[in-house]
C-alpha atoms as a PDB file:
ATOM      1  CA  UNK A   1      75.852-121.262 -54.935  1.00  0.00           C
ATOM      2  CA  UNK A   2      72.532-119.280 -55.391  1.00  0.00           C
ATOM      3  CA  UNK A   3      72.738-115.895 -54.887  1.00  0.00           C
ATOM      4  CA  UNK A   4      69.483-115.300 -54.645  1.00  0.00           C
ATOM      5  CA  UNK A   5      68.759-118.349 -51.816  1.00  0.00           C
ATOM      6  CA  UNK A   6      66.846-117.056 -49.106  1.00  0.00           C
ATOM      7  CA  UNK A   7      67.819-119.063 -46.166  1.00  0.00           C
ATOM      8  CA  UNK A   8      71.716-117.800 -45.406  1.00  0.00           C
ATOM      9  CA  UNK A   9      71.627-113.722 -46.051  1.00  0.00           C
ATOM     10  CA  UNK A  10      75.340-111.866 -45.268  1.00  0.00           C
ATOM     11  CA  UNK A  11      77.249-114.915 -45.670  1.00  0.00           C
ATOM     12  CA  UNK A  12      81.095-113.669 -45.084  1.00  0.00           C
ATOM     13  CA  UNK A  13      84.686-115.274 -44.688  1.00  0.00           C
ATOM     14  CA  UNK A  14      87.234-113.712 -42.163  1.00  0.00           C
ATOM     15  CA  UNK A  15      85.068-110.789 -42.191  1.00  0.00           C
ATOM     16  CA  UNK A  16      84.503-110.044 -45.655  1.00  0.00           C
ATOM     17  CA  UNK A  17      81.445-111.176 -48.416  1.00  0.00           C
ATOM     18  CA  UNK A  18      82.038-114.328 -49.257  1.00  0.00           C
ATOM     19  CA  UNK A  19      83.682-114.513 -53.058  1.00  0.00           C
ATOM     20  CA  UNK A  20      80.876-116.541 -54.498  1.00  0.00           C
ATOM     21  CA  UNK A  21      83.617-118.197 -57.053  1.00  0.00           C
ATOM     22  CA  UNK A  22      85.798-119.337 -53.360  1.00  0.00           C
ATOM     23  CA  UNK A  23      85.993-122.612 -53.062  1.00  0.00           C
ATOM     24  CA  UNK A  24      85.662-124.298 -49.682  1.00  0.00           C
ATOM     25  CA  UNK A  25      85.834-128.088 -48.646  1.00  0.00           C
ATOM     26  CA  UNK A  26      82.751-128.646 -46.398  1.00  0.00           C
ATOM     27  CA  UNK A  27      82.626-131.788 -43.550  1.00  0.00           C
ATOM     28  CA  UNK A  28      79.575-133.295 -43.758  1.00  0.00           C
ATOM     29  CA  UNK A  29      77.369-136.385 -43.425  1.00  0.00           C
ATOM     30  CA  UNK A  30      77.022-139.401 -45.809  1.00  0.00           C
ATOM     31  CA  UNK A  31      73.677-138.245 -47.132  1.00  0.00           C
ATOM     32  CA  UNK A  32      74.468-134.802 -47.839  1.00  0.00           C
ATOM     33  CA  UNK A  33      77.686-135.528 -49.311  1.00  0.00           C
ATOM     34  CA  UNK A  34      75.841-138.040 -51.537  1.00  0.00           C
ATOM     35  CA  UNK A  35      74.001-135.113 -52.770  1.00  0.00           C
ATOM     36  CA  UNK A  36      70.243-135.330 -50.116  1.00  0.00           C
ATOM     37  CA  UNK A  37      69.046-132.325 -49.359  1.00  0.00           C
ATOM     38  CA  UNK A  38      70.697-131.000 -53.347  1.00  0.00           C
ATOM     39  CA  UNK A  39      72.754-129.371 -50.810  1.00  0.00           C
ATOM     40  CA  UNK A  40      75.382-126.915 -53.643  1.00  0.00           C
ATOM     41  CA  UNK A  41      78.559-128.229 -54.968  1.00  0.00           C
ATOM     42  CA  UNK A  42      78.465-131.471 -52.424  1.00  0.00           C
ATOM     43  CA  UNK A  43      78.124-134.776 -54.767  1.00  0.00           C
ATOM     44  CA  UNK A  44      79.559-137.923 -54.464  1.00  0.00           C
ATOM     45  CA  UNK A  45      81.958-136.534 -57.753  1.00  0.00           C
ATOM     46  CA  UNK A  46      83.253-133.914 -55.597  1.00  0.00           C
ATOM     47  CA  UNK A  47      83.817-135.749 -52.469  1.00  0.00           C
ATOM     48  CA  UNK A  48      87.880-135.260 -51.295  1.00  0.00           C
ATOM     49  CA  UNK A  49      88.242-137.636 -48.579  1.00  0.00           C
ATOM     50  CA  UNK A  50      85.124-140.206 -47.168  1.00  0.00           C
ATOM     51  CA  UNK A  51      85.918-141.714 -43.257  1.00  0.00           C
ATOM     52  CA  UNK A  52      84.634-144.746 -42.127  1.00  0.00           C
ATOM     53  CA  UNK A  53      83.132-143.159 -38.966  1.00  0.00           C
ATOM     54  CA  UNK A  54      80.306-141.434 -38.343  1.00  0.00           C
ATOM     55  CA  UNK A  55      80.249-137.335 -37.401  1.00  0.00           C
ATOM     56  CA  UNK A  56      79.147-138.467 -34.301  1.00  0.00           C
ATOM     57  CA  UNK A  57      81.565-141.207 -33.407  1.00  0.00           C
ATOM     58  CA  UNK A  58      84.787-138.210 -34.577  1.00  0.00           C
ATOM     59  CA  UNK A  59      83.098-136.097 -31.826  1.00  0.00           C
ATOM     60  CA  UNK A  60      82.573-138.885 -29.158  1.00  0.00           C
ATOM     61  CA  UNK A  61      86.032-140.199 -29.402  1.00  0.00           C
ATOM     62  CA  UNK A  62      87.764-136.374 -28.986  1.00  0.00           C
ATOM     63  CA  UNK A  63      85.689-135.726 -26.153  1.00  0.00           C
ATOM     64  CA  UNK A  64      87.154-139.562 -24.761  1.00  0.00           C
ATOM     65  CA  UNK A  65      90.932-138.444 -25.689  1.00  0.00           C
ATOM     66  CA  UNK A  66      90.305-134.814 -24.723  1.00  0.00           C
ATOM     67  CA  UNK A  67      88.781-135.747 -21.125  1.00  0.00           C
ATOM     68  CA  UNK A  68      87.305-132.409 -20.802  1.00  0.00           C
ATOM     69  CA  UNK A  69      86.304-129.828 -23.270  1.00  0.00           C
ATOM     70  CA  UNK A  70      85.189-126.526 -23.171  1.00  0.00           C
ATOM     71  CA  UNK A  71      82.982-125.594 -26.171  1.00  0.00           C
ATOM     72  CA  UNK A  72      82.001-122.432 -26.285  1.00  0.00           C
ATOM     73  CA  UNK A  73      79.734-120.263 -28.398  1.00  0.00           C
ATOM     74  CA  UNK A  74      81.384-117.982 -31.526  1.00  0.00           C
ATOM     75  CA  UNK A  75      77.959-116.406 -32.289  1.00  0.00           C
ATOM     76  CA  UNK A  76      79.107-115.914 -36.153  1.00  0.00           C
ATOM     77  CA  UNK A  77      75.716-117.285 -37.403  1.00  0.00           C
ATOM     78  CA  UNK A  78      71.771-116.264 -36.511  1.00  0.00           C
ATOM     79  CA  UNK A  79      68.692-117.393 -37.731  1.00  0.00           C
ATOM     80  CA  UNK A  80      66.656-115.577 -39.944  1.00  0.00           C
ATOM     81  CA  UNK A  81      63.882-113.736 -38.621  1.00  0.00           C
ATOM     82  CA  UNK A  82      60.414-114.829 -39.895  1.00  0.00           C
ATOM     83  CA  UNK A  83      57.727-112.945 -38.644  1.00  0.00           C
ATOM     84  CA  UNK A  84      55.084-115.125 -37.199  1.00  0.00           C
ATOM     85  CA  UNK A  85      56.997-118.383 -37.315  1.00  0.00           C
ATOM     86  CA  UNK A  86      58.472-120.590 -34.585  1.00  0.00           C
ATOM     87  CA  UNK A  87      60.428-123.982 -33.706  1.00  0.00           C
ATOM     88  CA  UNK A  88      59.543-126.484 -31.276  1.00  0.00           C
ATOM     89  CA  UNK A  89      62.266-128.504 -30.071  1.00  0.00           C
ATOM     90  CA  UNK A  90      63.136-130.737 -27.248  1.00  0.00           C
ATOM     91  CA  UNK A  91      66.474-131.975 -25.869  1.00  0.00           C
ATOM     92  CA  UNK A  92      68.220-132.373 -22.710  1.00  0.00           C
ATOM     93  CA  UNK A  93      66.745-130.868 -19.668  1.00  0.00           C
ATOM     94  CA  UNK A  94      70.180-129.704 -18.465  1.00  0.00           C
ATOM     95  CA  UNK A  95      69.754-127.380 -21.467  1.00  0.00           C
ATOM     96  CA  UNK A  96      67.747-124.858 -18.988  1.00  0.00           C
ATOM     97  CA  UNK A  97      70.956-124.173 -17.578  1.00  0.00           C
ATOM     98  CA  UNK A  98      72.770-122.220 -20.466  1.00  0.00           C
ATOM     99  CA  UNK A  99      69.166-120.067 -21.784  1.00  0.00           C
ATOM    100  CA  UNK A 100      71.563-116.797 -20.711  1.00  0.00           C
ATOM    101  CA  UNK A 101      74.246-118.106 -23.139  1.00  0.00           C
ATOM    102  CA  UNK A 102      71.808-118.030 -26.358  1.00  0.00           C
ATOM    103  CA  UNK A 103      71.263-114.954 -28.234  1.00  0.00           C
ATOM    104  CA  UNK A 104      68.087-115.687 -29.767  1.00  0.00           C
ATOM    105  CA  UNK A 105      64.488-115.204 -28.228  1.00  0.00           C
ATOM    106  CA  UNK A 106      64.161-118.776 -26.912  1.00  0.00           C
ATOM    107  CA  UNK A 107      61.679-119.993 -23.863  1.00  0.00           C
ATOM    108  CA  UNK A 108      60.193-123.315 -22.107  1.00  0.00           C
ATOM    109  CA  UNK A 109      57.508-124.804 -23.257  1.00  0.00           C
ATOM    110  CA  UNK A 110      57.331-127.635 -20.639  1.00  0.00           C
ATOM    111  CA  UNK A 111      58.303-131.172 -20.577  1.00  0.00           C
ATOM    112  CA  UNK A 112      59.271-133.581 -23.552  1.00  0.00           C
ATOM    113  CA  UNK A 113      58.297-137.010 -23.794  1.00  0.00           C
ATOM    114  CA  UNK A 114      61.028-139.261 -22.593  1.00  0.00           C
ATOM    115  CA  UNK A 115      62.442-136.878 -20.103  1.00  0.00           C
ATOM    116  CA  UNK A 116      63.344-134.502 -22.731  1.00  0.00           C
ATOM    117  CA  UNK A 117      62.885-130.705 -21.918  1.00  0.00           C
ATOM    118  CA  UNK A 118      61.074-128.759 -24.487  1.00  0.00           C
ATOM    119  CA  UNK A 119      61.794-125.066 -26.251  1.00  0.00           C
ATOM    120  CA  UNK A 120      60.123-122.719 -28.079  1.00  0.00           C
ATOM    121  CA  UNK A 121      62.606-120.423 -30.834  1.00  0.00           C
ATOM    122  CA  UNK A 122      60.664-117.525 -32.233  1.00  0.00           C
ATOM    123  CA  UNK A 123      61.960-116.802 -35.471  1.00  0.00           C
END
């Protein structure tokens, strides 16, 4: 890992720094696993174990077996502020219902195109 990387800042374990010599086996996709994004320490030579499904077919067929799921929000990660900078994003307009559940500074910004809602993050 780089140290000096801006994008993750406090990174800890169980409450502790992280040991930058830990090692860690990370689930990912295909493409970062095949080394896009030159995403640290996750190559095709250090993959453990490769599934033939997809991240989102795992997920979709727990939520099937489960029936109903809870997920709920840990709020062990934050984005980094960056003054002057913000995210537009759009996604489902039942979103609007859990804005009280996210600790960032996150508004409307009116309708997406295909029925999508769509958010502002100020970062």
């Amino acid at each position: 890992m780089d140290a000096d990387a801006s994008r993750i800042v406090d990174l800890s374990y169980d409450g502790a720094p992280l040991d930058m010599r830990a090692e860690f086996i990370i689930a990912t996709n295909n493409y970062r696993a095949g080394g896009g994004g030159n995403f640290p320490g996750a190559t095709p030579e250090t993959t453990e174990f490769e599934g033939p499904a997809t991240n989102r077919d795992v997920i979709m067929r727990y939520i099937a077996e489960q029936g109903t799921i809870s997920p709920r929000a840990y709020s062990n990660w934050s984005l980094k502020p960056m003054v002057g900078t913000s995210v537009l994003f759009d996604t489902g307009p039942a979103a609007n219902a859990y804005l009280d559940l996210i600790d960032i500074n996150i508004e409307e910004a009116g309708d997406g195109p295909d029925g999508f809602a769509r958010f502002w993050i100020t970062l």
